[in-house]
C-alpha atoms as a PDB file:
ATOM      1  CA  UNK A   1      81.058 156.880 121.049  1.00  0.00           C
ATOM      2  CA  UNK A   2      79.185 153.910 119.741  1.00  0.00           C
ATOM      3  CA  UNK A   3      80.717 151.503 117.976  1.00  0.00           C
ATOM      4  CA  UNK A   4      79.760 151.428 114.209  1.00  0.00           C
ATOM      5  CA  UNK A   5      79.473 147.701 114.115  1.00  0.00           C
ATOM      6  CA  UNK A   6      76.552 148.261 117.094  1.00  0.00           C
ATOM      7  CA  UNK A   7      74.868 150.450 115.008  1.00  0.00           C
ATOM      8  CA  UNK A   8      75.351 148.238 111.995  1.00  0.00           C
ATOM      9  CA  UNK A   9      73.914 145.613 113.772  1.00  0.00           C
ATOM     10  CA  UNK A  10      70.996 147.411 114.918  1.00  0.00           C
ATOM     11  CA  UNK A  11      69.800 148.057 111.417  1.00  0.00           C
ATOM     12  CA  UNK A  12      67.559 145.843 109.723  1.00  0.00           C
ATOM     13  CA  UNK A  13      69.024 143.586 107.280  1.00  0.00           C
ATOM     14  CA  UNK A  14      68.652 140.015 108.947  1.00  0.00           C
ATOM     15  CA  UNK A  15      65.918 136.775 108.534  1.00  0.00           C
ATOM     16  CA  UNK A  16      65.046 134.681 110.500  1.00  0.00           C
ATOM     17  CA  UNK A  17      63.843 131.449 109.405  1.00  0.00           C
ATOM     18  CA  UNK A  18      61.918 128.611 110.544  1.00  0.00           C
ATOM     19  CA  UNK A  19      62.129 124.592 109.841  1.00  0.00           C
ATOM     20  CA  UNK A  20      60.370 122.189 109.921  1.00  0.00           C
ATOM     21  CA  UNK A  21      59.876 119.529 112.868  1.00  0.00           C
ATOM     22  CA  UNK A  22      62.969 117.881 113.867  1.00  0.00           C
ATOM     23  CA  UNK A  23      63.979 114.761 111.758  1.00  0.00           C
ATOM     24  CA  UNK A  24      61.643 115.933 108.756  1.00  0.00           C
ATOM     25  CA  UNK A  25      63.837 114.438 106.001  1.00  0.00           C
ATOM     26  CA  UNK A  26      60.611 113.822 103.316  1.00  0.00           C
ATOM     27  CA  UNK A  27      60.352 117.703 103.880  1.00  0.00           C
ATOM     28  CA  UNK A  28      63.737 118.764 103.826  1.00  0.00           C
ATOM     29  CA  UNK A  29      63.973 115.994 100.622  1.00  0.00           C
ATOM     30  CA  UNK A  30      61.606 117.585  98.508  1.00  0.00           C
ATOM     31  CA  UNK A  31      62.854 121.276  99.736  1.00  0.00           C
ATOM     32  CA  UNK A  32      66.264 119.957  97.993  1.00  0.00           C
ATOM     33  CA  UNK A  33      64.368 118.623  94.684  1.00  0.00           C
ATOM     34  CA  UNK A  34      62.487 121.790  94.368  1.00  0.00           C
ATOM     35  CA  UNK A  35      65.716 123.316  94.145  1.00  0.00           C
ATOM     36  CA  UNK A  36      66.880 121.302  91.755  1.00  0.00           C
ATOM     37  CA  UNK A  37      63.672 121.761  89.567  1.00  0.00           C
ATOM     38  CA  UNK A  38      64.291 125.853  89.941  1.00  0.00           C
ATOM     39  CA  UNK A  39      67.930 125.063  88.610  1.00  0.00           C
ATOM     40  CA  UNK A  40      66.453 123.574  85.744  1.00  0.00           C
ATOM     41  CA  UNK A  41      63.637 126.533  85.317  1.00  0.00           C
ATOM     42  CA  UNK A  42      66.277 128.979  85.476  1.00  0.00           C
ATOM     43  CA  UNK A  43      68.203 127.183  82.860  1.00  0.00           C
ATOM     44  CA  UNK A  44      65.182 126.743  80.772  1.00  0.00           C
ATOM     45  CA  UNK A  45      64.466 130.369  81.006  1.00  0.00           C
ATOM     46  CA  UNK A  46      68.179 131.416  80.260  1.00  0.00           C
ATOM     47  CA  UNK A  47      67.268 129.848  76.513  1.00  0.00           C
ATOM     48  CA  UNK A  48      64.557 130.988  76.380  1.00  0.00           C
ATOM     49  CA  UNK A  49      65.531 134.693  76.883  1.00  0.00           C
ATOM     50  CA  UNK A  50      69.319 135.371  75.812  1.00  0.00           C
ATOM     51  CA  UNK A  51      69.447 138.970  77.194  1.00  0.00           C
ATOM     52  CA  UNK A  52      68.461 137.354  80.560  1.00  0.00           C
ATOM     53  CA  UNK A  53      72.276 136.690  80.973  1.00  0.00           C
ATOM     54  CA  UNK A  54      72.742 140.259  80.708  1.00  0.00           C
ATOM     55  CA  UNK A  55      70.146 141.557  82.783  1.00  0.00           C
ATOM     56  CA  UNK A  56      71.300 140.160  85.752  1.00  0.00           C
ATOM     57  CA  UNK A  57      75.077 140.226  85.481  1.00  0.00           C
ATOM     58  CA  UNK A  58      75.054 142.482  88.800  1.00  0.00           C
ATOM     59  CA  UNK A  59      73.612 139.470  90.510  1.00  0.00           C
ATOM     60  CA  UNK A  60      76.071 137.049  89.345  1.00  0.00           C
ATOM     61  CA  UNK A  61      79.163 139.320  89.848  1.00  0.00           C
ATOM     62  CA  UNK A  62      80.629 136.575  91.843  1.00  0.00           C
ATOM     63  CA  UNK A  63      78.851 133.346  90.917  1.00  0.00           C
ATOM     64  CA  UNK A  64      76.569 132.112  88.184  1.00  0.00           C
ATOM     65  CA  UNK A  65      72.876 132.430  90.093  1.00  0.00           C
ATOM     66  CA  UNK A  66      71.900 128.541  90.898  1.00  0.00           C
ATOM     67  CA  UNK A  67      69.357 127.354  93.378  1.00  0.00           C
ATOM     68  CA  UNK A  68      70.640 124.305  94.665  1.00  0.00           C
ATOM     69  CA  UNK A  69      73.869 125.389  96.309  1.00  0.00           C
ATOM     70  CA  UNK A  70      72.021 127.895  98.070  1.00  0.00           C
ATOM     71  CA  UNK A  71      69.048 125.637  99.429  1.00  0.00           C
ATOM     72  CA  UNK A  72      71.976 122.965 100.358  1.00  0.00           C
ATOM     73  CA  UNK A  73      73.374 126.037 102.635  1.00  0.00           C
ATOM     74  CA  UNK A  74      70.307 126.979 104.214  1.00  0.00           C
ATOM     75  CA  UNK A  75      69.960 123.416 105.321  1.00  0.00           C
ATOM     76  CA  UNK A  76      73.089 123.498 106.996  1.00  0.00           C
ATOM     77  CA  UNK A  77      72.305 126.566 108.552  1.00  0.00           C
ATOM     78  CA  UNK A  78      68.913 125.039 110.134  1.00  0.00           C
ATOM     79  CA  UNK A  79      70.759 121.782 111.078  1.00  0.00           C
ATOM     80  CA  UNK A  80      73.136 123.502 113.505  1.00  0.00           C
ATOM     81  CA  UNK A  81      70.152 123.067 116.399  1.00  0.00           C
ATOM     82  CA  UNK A  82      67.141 121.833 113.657  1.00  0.00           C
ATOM     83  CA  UNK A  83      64.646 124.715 114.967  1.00  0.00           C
ATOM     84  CA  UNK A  84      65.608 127.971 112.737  1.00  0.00           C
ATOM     85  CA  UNK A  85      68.459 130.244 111.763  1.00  0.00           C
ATOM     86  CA  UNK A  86      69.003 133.893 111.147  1.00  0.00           C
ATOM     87  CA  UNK A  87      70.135 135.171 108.160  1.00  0.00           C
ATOM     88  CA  UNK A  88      71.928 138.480 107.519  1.00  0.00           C
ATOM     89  CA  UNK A  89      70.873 139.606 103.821  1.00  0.00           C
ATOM     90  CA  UNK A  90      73.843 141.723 103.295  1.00  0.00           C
ATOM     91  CA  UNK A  91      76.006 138.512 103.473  1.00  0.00           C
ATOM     92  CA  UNK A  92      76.818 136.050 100.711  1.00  0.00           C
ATOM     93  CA  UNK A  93      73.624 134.302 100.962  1.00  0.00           C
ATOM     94  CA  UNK A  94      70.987 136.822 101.769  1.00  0.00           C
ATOM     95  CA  UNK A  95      70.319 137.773  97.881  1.00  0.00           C
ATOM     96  CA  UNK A  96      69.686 134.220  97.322  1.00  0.00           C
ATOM     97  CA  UNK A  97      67.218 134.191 100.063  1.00  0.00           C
ATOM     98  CA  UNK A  98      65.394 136.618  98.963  1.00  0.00           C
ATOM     99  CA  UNK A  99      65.036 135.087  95.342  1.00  0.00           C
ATOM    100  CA  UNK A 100      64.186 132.327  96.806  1.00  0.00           C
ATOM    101  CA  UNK A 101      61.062 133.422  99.229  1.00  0.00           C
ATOM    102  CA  UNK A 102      59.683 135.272  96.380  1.00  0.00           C
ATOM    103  CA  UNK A 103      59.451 131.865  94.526  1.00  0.00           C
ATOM    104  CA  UNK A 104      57.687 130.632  97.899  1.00  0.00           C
ATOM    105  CA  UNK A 105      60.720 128.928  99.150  1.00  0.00           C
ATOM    106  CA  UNK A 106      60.261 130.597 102.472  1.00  0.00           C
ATOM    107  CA  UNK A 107      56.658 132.083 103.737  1.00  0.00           C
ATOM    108  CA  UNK A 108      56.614 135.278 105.931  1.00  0.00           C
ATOM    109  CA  UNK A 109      54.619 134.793 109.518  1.00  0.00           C
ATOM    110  CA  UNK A 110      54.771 137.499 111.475  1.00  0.00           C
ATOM    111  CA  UNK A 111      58.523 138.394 111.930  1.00  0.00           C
ATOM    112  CA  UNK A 112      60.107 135.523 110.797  1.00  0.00           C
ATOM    113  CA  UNK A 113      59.769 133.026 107.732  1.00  0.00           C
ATOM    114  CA  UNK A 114      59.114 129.698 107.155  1.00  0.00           C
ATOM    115  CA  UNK A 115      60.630 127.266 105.281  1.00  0.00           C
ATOM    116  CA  UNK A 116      57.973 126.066 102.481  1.00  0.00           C
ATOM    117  CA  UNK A 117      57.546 124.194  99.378  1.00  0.00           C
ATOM    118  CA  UNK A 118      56.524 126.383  96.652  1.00  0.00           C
ATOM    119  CA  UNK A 119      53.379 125.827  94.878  1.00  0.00           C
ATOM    120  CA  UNK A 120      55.217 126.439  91.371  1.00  0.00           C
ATOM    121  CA  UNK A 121      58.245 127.347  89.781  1.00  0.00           C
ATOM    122  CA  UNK A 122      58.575 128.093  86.443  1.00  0.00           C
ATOM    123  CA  UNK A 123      61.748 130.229  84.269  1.00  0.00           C
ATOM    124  CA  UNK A 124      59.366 133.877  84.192  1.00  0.00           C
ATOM    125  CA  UNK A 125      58.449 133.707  87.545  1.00  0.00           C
ATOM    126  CA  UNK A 126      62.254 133.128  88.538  1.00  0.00           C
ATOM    127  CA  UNK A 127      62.908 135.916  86.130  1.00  0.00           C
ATOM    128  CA  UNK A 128      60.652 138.155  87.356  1.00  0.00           C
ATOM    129  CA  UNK A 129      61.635 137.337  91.016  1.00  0.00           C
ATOM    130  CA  UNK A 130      66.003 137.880  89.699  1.00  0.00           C
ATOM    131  CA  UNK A 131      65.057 141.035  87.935  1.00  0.00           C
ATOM    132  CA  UNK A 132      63.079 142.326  91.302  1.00  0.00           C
ATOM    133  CA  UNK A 133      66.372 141.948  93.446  1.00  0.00           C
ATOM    134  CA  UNK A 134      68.587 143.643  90.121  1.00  0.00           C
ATOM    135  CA  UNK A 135      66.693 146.839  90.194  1.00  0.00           C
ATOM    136  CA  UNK A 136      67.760 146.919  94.100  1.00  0.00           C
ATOM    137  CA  UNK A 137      71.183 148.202  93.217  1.00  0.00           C
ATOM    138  CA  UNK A 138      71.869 151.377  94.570  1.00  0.00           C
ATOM    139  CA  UNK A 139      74.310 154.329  93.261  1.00  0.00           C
ATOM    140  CA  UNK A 140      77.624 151.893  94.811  1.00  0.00           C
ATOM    141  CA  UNK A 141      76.186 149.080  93.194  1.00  0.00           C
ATOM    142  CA  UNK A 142      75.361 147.174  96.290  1.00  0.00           C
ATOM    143  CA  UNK A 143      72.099 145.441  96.386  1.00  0.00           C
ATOM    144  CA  UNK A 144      69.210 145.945  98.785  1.00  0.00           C
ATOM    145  CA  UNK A 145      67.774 142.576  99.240  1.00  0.00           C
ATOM    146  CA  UNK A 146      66.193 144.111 102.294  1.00  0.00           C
ATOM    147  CA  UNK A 147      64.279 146.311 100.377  1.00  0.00           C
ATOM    148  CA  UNK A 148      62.070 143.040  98.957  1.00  0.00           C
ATOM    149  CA  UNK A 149      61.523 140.981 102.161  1.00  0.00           C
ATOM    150  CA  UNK A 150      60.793 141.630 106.073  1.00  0.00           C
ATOM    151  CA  UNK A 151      63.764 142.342 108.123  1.00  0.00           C
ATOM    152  CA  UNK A 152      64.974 142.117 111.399  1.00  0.00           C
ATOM    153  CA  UNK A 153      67.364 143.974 113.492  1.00  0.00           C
ATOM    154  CA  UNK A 154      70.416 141.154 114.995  1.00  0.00           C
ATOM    155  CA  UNK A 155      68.757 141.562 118.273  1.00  0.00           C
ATOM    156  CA  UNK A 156      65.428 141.042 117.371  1.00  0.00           C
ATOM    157  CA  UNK A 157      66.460 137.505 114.840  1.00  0.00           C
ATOM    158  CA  UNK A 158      68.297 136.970 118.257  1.00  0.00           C
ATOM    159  CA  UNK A 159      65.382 137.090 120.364  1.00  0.00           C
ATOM    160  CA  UNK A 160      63.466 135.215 118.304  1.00  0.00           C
ATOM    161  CA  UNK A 161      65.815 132.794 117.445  1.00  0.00           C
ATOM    162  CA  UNK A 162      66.537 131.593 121.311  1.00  0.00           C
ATOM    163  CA  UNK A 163      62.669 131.920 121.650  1.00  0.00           C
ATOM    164  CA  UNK A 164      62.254 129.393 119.431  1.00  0.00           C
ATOM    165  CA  UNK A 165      64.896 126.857 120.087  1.00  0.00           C
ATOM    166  CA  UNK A 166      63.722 126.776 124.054  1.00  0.00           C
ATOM    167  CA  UNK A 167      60.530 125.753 122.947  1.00  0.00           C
ATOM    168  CA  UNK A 168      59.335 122.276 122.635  1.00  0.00           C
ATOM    169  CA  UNK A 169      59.869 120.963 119.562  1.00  0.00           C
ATOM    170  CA  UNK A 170      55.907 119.408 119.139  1.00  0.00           C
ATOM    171  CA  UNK A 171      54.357 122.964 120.883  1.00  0.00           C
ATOM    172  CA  UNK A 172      56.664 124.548 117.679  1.00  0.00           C
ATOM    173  CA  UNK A 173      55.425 122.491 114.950  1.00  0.00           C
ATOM    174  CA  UNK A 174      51.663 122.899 115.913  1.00  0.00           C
ATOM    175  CA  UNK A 175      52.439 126.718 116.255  1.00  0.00           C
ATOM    176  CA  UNK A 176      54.376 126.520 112.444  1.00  0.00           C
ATOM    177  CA  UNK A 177      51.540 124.645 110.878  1.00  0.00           C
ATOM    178  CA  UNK A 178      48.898 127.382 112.766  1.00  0.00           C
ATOM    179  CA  UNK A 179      50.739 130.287 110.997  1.00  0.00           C
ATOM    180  CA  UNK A 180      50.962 128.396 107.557  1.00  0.00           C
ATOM    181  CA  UNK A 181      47.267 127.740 107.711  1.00  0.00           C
ATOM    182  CA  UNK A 182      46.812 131.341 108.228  1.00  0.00           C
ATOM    183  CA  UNK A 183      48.267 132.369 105.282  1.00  0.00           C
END
């Protein structure tokens, strides 16, 4: 019989994700303030629109939605070997992501994404891009963040993932900036 964590595993519900070149801190620095600028947005918006509280109370069943704790987090996650991480959306982070790559915090190339600077971020485009994830929720209330962005099986973000981190770090860059250009 096969166990049902395999087969959990083999479904896909997982991101993989792309940094920049190694020691990128003026990146990585204005990934963080763009963050901080969403927070603000989101705040903005919240005034703006009172019943915005209420329209996404599924999404913040457990914390209050805010940008920066979550971009702090993926940073971590990239800094355990600086090339990329994978992500599995049904964990504490992966509605987050989501949000976050429909603002243009992470680009879609191919398979995997890549970490980006969004062009802009205003409060109704981060409401538009919370209430997009909301109307995910499924008869058990669980949300399908995998329903809004491209997803990979474990094995496949695995594959990928040590792909990536055995190639040089230059020959990675110059392929990263190829696929952004492409866009």
């Amino acid at each position: 019989m096969i166990d049902e964590l395999e087969v959990l595993a083999e479904e896909p519900h997982w991101a993989l994700v792309e940094g920049p070149g190694p020691g990128n801190a003026e990146f990585l620095g204005r990934w963080l303030l763009a963050a901080v600028e969403a927070d603000k947005a989101l705040e903005q918006q919240r005034k703006q629109n009172p019943g915005l509280k209420e329209q996404i109370s599924r999404l913040e069943a457990v914390y209050e939605i805010s940008f920066s704790p979550a971009a702090t987090r993926f940073i971590e996650l990239l800094m355990k070997n600086l090339t990329c991480f994978a992500l599995d959306l049904w964990d504490e982070w992966g509605d987050m992501f989501t949000v976050m790559a429909g603002l243009g915090f992470f680009r879609q190339t191919g398979e995997r994404y890549q970490m980006t600077l969004p062009q802009e971020i205003n409060g109704p485009m981060i409401e538009d891009a919370l209430l997009k994830l909301a109307v995910t929720e499924d008869e058990d209330s669980y949300l399908q963040p995998e329903d809004l962005v491209s997803c990979l099986t474990k094995t496949n973000a695995d594959m990928w993932q040590d792909l990536l981190e055995r190639l040089p770090w230059m020959e990675r860059v110059a392929d990263r900036a190829l696929l952004l250009e492409e866009i």
